[in-house]
N, C-alpha and C. Protein backbone atom coordinates (compact mmCIF):
# COMPACT_ATOMS: atom_id res chain seq x y z
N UNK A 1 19.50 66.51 90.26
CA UNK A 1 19.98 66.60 91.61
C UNK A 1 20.62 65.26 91.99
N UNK A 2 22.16 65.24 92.82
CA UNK A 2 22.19 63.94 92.92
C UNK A 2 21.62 63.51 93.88
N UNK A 3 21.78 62.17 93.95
CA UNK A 3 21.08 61.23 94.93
C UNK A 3 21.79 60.90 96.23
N UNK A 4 21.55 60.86 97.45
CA UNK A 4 22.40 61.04 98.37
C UNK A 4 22.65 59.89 98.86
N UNK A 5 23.73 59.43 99.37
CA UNK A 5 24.04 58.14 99.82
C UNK A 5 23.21 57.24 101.15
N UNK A 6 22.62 56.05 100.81
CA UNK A 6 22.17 55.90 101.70
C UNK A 6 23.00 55.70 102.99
N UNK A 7 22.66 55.27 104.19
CA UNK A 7 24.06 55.49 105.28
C UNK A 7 23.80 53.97 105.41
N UNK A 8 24.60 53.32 105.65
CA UNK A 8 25.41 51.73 105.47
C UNK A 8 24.93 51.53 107.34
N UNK A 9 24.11 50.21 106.66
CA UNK A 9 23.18 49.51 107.96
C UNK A 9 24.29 48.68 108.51
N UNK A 10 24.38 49.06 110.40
CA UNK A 10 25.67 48.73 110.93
C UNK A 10 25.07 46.92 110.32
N UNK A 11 26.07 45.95 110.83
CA UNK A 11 26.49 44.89 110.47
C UNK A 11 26.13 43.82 111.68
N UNK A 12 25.27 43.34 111.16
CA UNK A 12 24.69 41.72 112.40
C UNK A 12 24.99 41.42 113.31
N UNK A 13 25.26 41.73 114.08
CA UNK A 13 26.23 40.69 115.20
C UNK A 13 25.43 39.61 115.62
N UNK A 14 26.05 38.53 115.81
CA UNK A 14 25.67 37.01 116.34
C UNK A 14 25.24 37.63 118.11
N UNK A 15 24.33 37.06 118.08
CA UNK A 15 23.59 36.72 119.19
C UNK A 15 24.72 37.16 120.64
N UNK A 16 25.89 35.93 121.05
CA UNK A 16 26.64 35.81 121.83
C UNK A 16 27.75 37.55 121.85
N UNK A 17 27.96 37.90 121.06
CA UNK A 17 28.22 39.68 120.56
C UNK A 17 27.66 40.34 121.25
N UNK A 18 26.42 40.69 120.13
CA UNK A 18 25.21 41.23 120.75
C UNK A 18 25.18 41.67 122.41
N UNK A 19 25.48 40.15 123.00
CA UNK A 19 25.12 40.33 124.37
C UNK A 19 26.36 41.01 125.24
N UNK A 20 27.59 40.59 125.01
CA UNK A 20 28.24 41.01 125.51
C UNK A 20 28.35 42.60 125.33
N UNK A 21 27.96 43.39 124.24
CA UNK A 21 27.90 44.36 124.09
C UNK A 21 26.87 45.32 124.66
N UNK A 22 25.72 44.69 125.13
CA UNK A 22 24.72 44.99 125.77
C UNK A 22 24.83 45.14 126.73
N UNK A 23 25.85 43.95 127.14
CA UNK A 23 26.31 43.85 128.63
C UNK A 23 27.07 45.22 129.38
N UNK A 24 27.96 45.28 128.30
CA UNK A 24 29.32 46.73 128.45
C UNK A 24 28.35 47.97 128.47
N UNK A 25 27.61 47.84 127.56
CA UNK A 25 26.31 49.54 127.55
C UNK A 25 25.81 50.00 128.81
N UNK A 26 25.59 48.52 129.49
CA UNK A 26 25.23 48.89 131.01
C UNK A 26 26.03 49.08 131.60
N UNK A 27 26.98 48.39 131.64
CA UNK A 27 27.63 48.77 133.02
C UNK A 27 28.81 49.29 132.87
N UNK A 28 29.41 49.75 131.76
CA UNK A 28 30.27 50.59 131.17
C UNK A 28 30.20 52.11 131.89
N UNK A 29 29.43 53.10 131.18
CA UNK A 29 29.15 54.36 131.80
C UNK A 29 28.43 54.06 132.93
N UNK A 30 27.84 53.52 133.89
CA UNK A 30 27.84 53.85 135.53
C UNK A 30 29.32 53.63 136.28
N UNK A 31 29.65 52.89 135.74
CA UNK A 31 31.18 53.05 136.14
C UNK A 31 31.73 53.86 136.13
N UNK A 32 31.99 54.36 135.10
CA UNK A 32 32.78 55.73 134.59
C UNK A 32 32.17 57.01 135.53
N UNK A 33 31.21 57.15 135.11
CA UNK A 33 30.32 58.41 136.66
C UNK A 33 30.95 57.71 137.57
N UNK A 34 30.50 56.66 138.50
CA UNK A 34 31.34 56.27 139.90
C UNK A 34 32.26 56.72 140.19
N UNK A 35 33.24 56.46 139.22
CA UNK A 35 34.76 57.05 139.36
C UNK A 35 34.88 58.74 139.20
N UNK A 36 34.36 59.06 138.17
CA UNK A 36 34.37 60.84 137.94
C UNK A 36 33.80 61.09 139.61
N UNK A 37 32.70 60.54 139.80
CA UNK A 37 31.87 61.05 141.33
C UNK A 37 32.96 60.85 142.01
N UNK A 38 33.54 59.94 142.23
CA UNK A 38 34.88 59.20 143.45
C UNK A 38 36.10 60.73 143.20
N UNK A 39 36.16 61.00 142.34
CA UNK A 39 37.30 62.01 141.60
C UNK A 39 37.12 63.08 142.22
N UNK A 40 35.58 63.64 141.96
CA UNK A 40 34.95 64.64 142.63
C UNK A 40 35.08 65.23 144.08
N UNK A 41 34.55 63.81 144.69
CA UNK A 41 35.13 63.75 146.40
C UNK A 41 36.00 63.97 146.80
N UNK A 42 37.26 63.17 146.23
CA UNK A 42 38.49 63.31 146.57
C UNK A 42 39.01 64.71 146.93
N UNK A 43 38.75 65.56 145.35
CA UNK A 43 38.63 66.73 145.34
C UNK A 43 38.49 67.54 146.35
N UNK A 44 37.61 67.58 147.07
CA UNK A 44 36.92 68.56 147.88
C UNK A 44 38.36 68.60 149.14
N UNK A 45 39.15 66.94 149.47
CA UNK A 45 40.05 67.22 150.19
C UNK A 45 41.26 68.11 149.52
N UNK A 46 41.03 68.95 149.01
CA UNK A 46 42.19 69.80 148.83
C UNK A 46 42.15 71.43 149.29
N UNK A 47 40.93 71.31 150.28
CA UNK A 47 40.43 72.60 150.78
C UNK A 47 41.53 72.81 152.57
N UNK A 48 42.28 73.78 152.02
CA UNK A 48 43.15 73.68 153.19
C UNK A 48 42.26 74.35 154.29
N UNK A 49 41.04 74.72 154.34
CA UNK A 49 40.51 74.94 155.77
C UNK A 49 40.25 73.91 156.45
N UNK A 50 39.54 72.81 155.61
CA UNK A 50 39.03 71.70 156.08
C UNK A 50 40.47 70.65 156.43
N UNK A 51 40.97 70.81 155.98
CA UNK A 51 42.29 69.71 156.17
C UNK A 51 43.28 69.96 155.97
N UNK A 52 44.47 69.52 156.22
CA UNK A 52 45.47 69.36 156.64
C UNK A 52 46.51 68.30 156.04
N UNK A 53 47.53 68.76 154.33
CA UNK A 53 47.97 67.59 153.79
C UNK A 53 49.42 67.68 153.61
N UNK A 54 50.23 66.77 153.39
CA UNK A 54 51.33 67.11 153.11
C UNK A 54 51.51 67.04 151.29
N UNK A 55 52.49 68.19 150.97
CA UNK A 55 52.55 67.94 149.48
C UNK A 55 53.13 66.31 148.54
N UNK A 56 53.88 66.23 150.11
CA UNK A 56 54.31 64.40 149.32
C UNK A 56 53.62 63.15 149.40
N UNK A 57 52.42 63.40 150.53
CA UNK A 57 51.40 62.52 150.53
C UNK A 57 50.57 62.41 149.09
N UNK A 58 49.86 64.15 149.04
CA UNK A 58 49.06 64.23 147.98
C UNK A 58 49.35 63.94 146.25
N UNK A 59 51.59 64.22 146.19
CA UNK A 59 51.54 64.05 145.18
C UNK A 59 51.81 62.43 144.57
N UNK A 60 52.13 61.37 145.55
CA UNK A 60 52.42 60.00 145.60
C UNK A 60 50.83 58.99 145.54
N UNK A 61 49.45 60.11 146.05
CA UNK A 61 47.95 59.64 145.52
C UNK A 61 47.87 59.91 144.79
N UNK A 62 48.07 61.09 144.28
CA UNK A 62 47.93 61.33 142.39
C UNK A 62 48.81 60.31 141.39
N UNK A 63 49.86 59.92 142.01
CA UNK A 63 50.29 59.53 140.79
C UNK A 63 49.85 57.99 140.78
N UNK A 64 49.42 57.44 141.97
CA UNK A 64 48.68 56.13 141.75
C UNK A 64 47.59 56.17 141.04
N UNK A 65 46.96 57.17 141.05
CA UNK A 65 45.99 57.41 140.64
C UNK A 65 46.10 57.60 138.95
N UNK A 66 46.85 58.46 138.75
CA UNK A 66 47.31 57.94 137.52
C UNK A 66 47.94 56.90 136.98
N UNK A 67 48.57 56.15 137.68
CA UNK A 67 49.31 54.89 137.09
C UNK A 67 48.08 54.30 136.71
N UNK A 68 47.24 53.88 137.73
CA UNK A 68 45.97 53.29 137.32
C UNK A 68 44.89 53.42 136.62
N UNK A 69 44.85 54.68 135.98
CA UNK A 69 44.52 55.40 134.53
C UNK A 69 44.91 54.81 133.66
N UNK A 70 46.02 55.04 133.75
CA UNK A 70 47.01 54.67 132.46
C UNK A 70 46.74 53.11 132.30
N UNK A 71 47.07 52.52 133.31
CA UNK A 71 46.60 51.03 132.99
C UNK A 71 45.51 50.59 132.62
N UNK A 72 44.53 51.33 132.74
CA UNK A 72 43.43 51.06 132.69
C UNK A 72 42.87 51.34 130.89
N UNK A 73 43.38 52.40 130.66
CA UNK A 73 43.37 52.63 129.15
C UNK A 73 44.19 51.95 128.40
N UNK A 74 45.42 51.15 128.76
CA UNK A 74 45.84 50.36 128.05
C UNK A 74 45.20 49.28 128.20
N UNK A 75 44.72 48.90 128.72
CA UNK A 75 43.60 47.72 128.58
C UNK A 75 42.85 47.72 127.91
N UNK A 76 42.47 48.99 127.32
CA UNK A 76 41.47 49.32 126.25
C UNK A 76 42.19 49.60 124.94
N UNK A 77 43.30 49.67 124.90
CA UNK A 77 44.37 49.46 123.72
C UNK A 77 44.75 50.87 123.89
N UNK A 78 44.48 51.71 124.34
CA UNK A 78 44.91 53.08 124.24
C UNK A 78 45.85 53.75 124.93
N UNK A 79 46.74 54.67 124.95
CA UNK A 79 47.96 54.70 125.24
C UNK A 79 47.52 55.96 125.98
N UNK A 80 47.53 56.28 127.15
CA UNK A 80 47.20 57.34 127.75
C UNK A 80 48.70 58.00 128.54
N UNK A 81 49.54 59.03 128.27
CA UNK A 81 50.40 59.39 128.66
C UNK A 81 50.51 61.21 129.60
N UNK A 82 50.42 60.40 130.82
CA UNK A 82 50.45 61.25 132.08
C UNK A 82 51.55 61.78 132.36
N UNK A 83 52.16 62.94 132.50
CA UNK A 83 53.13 63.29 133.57
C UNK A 83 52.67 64.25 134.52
N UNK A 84 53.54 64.09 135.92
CA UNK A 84 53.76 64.67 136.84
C UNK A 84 54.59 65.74 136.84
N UNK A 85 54.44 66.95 136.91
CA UNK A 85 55.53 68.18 137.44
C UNK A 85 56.77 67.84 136.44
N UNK A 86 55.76 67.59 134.85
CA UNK A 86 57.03 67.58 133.92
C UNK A 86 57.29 65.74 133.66
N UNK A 87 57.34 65.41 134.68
CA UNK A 87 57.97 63.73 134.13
C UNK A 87 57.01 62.47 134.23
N UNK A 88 57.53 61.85 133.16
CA UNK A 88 56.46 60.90 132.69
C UNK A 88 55.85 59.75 134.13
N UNK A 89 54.84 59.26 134.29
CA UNK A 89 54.33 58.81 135.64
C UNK A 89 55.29 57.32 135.22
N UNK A 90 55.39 57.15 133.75
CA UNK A 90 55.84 55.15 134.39
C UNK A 90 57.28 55.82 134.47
N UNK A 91 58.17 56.88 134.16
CA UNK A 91 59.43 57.11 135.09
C UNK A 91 59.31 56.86 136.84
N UNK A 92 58.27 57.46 137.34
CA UNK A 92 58.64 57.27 138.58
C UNK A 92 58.03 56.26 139.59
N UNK A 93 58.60 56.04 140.19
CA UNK A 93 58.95 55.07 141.30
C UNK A 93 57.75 54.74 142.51
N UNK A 94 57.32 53.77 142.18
CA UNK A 94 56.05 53.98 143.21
C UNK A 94 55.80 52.31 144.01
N UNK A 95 57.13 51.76 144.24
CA UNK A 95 57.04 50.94 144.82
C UNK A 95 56.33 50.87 146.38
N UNK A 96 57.14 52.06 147.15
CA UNK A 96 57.07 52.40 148.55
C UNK A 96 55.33 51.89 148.51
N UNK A 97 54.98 51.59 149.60
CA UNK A 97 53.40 51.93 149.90
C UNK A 97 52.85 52.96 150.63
N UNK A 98 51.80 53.52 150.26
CA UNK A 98 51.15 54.51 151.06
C UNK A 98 50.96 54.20 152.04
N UNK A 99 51.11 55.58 153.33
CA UNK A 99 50.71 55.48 154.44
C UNK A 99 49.78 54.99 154.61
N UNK A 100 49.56 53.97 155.61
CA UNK A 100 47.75 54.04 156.35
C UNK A 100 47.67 54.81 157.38
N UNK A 101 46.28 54.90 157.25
CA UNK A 101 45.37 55.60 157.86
C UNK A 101 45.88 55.95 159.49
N UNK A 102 45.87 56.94 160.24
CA UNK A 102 46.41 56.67 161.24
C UNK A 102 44.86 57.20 162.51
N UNK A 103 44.63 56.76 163.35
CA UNK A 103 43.82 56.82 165.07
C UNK A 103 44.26 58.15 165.38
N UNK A 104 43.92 59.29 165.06
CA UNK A 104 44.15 60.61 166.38
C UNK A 104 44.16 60.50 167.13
N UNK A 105 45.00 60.92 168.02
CA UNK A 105 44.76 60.53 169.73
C UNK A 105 44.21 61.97 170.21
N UNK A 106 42.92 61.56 170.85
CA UNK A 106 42.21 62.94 171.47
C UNK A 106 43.14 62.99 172.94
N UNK A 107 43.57 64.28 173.30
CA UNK A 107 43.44 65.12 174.85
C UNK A 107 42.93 64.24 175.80
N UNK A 108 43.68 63.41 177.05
CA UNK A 108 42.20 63.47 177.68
C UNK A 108 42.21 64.59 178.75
């Protein structure tokens, strides 16, 4: 019968490694949930009973939202490629700034 390979003992890391990697284990994935949770929320505003959006508001948050994906995975060396309604997100144009927030004015 042959003999089966033993599986190859990962490799030492120095102390100063070690830690930084320990470091990322923690606080790596609570991050990642934060954001999926943050994603989640957002979500829920797309219930047209509850609110009230315009399609060029919502589609100019998405695509920040993706730009900042994308950047964010290239930081991690990885090339993450998003498009919008067909076209690539670093094609378009996202200088303008988003609206702020605006005060309702109640009735008096």
């Amino acid at each position: 019968m042959p003999r089966k390979a033993k599986p190859k003992a990962a490799p030492k890391l120095d102390p100063k490694t070690a830690e930084k990697r320990d470091r990322f284990s923690r606080i790596f994935p609570p991050r990642v949930e934060k954001l999926v949770k943050s994603l989640e929320v957002l979500n829920n505003c797309s219930s047209k009973s509850s609110y009230d959006w315009t399609p060029d508001l919502v589609k100019r948050a998405w695509l920040e939202i993706a730009k900042s994906l994308a950047i964010g995975a290239k930081s991690f060396g990885l090339e993450l490629v998003i498009e919008l309604d067909g076209t690539d997100i670093r094609d378009l144009d996202t200088s303008k700034k988003l609206p702020k927030k605006t005060k309702a004015k109640l009735p008096l």
